[in-house]
Protein backbone atom coordinates (compact mmCIF):
# COMPACT_ATOMS: atom_id res chain seq x y z
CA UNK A 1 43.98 42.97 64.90
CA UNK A 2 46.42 40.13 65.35
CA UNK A 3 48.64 39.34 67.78
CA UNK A 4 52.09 37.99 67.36
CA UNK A 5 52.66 35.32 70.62
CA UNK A 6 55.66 33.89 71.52
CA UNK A 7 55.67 31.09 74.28
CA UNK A 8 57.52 32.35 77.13
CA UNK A 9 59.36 28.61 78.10
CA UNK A 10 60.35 27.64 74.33
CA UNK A 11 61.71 31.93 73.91
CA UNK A 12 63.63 31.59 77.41
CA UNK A 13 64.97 28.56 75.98
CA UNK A 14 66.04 29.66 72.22
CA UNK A 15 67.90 32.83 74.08
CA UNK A 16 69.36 30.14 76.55
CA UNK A 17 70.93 28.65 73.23
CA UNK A 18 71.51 31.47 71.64
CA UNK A 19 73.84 32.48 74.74
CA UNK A 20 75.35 29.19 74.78
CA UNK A 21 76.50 29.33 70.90
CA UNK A 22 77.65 32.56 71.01
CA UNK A 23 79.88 31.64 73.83
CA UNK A 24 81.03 28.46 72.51
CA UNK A 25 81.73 30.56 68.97
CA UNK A 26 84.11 32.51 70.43
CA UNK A 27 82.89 35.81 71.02
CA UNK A 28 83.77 37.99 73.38
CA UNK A 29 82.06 38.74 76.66
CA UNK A 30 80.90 42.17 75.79
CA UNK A 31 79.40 40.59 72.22
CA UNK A 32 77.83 37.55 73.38
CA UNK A 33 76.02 40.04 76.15
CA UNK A 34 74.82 42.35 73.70
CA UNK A 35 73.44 39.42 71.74
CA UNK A 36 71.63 38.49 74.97
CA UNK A 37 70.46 41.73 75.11
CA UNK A 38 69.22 42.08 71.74
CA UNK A 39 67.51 38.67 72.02
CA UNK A 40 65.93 39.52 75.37
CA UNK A 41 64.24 42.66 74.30
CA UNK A 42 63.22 40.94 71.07
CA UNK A 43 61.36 38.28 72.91
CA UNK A 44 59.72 40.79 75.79
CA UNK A 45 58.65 42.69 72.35
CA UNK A 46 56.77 39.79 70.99
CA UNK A 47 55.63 37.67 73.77
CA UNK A 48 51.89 36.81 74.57
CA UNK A 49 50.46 39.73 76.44
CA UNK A 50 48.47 37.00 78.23
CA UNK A 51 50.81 34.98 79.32
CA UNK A 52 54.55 36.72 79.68
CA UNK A 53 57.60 35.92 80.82
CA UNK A 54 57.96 35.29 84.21
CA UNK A 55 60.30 36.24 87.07
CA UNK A 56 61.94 32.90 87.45
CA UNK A 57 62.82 32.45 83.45
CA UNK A 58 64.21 36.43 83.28
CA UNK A 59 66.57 35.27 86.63
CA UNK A 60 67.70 31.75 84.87
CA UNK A 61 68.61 33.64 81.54
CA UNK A 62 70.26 36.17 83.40
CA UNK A 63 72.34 33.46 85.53
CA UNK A 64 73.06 31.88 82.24
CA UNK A 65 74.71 34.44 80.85
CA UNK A 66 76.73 35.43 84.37
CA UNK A 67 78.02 31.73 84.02
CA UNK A 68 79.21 32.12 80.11
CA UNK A 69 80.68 35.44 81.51
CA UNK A 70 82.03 33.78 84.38
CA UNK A 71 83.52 30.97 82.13
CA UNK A 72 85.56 33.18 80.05
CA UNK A 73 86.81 35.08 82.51
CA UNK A 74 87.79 31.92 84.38
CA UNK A 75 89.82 30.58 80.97
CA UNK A 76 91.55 34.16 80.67
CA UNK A 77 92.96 33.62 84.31
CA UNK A 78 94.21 30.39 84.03
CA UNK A 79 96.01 30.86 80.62
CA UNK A 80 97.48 34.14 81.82
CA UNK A 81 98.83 31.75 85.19
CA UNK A 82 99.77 29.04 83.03
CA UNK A 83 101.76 31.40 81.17
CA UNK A 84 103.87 33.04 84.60
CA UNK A 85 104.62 29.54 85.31
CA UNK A 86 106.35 28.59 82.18
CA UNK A 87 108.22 32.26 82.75
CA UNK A 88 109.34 30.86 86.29
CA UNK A 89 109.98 27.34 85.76
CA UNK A 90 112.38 29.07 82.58
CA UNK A 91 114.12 31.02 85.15
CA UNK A 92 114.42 28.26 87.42
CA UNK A 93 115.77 26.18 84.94
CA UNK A 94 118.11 28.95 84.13
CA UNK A 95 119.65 29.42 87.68
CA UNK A 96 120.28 25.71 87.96
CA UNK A 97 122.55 25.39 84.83
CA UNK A 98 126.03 24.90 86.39
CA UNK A 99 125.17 23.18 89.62
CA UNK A 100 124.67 19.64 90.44
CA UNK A 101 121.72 17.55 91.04
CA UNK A 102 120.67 14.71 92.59
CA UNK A 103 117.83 12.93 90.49
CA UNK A 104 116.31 9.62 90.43
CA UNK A 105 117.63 7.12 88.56
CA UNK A 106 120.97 4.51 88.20
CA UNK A 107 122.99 6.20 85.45
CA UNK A 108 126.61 7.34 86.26
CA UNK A 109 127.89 10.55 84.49
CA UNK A 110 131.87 10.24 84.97
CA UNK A 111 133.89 13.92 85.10
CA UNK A 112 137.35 13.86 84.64
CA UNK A 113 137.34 9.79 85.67
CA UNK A 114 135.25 10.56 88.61
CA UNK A 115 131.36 9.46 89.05
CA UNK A 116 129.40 10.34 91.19
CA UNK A 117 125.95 9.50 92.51
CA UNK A 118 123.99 8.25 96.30
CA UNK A 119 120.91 6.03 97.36
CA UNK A 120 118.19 6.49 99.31
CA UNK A 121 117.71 3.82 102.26
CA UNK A 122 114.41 3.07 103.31
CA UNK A 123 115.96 2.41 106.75
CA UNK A 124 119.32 1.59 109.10
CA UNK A 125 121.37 -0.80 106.90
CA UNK A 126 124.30 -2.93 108.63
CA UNK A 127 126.11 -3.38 104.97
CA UNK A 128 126.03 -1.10 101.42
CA UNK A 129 127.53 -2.16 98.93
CA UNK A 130 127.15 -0.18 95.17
CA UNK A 131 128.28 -2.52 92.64
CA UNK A 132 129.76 -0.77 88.86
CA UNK A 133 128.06 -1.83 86.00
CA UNK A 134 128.47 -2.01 81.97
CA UNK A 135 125.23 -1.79 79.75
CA UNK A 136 125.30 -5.57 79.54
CA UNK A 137 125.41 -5.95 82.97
CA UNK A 138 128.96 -7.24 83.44
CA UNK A 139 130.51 -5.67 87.31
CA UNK A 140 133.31 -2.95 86.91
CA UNK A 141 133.92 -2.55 90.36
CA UNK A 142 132.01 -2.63 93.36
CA UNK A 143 132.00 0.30 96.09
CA UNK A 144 131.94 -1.43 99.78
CA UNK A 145 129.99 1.81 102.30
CA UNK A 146 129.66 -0.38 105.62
CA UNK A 147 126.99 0.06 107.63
CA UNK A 148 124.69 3.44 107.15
CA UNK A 149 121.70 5.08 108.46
CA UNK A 150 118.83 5.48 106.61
CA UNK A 151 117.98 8.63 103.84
CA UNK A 152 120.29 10.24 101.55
CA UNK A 153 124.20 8.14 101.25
CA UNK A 154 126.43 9.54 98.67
CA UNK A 155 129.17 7.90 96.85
CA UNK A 156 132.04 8.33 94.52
CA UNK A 157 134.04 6.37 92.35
CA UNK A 158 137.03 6.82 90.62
CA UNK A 159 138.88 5.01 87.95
CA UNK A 160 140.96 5.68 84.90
CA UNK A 161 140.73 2.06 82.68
CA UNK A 162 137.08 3.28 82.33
CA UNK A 163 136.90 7.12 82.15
CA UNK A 164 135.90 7.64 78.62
CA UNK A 165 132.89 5.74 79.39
CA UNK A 166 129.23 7.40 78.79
CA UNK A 167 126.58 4.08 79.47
CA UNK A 168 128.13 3.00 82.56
CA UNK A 169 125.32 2.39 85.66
CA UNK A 170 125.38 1.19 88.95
CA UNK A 171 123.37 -1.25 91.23
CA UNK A 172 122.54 -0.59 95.05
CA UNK A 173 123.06 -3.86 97.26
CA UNK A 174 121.41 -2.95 101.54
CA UNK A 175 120.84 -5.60 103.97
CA UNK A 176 119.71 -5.16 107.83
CA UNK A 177 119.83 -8.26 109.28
CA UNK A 178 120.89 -10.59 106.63
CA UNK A 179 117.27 -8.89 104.91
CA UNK A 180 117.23 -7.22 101.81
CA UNK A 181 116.07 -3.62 102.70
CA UNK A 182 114.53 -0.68 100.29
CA UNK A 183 117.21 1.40 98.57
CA UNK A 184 116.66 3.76 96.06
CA UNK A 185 119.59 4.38 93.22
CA UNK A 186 120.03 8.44 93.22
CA UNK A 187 122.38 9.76 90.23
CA UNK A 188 124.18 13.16 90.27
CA UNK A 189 125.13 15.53 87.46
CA UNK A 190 125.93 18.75 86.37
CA UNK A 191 123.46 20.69 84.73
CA UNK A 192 124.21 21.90 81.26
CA UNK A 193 120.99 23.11 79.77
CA UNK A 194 117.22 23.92 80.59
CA UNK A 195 114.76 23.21 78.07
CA UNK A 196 111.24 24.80 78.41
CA UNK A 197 108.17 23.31 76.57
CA UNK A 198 104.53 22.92 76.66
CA UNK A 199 105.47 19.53 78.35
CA UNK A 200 107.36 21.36 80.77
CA UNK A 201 111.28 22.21 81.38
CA UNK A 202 113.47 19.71 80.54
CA UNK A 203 117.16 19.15 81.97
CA UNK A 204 120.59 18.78 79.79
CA UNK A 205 122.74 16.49 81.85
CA UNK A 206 126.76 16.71 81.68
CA UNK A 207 127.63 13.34 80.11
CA UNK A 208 124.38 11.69 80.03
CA UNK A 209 122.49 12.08 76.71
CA UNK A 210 118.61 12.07 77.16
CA UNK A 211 117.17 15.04 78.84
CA UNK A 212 115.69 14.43 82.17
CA UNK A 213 112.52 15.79 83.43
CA UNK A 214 112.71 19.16 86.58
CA UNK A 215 110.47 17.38 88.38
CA UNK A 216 112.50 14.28 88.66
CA UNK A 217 115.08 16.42 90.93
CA UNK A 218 115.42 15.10 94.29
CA UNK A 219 117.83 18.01 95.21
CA UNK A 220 119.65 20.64 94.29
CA UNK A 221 123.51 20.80 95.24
């Protein structure tokens, strides 16, 4: 009478790969565990009587298949949140059409001959000064705001020789004591679009034509 062996540490390690493809094949959870059933009971049924399986490799196979479980589970949660964030940063988008925003950057959008935009000082600043510029960097105009404290400093200019102008930009000029301090160009617009993708929502800008990104919003007016 023969007896078919099966050596426990090679068997615990084809079901450990049998687990691992069925996971990676796609099957579901409740499949790839019935596989690991089947294969299980298979390889109790035909292991050496003499030398079985033993406590340790039954608890790794079973904390195999807990983490393939585990794994899928883990995927199915994430792409479920990933997909109530696009819903919210879509409605987010949505309630911000029609309002203005500050976001970083130098271009001036220009409304019925008005633009409109601020900087950001690093610190105090005895002179501002925001100088009007043309794509080829000839000076418009320049905006004279006197001394200001540091953060947020809005500005607005407004002109009719250039209000049909789209590619206009301006230039941020801060000294504190005859030093060059850290200012930060801010532009504002009005929001005319959102624009969700899988790269994330995208902004429509009233007179400026590239999209901007949401997260490039400083504020919210």
């Amino acid at each position: 009478m023969s007896i078919t062996s099966v050596n426990s540490a090679s068997g615990a390690q084809s079901t450990a790969n049998a687990v691992a493809s069925a996971a990676s094949s796609g099957s579901s959870p409740a499949a790839t565990q019935a596989n690991f059933l089947k294969l299980l009971v298979a390889q109790l049924n035909s292991q050496d009587p003499m030398n079985p399986m033993d406590n340790a490799q039954m608890t790794t196979q079973m904390a195999q298949l807990n983490m393939v479980s585990g794994i899928d589970k883990l995927n199915t949660t994430v792409q479920s949140m990933a997909t109530q964030f696009s819903s919210m940063q879509a409605l987010q988008g949505a309630s911000i059409v029609g309002h203005d925003v500050i976001i970083n950057g130098s271009n001036l959008a220009l409304t019925a001959g008005v633009g409109k935009g601020a900087v950001n000082l690093a610190s105090n600043a005895d002179a501002v000064s925001v100088s009007i510029m043309t794509p080829g960097g000839q000076v418009l105009d320049t905006i004279n705001l006197g001394p200001q404290s540091a953060g947020q400093v809005p500005f607005s200019w407004t002109t009719t020789s250039y209000a049909n102008r789209t590619d206009l930009s301006f230039k941020i000029t801060a000294t504190a004591g005859g030093q060059a301090i850290v200012a930060a160009p801010l532009m504002r617009a009005t929001v005319v679009s959102a624009n969700p993708s899988a790269s994330g929502l995208s902004l429509g800008l009233l007179g400026q034509s590239t999209p901007v990104a949401y997260s490039d919003i400083v504020s919210i007016l």
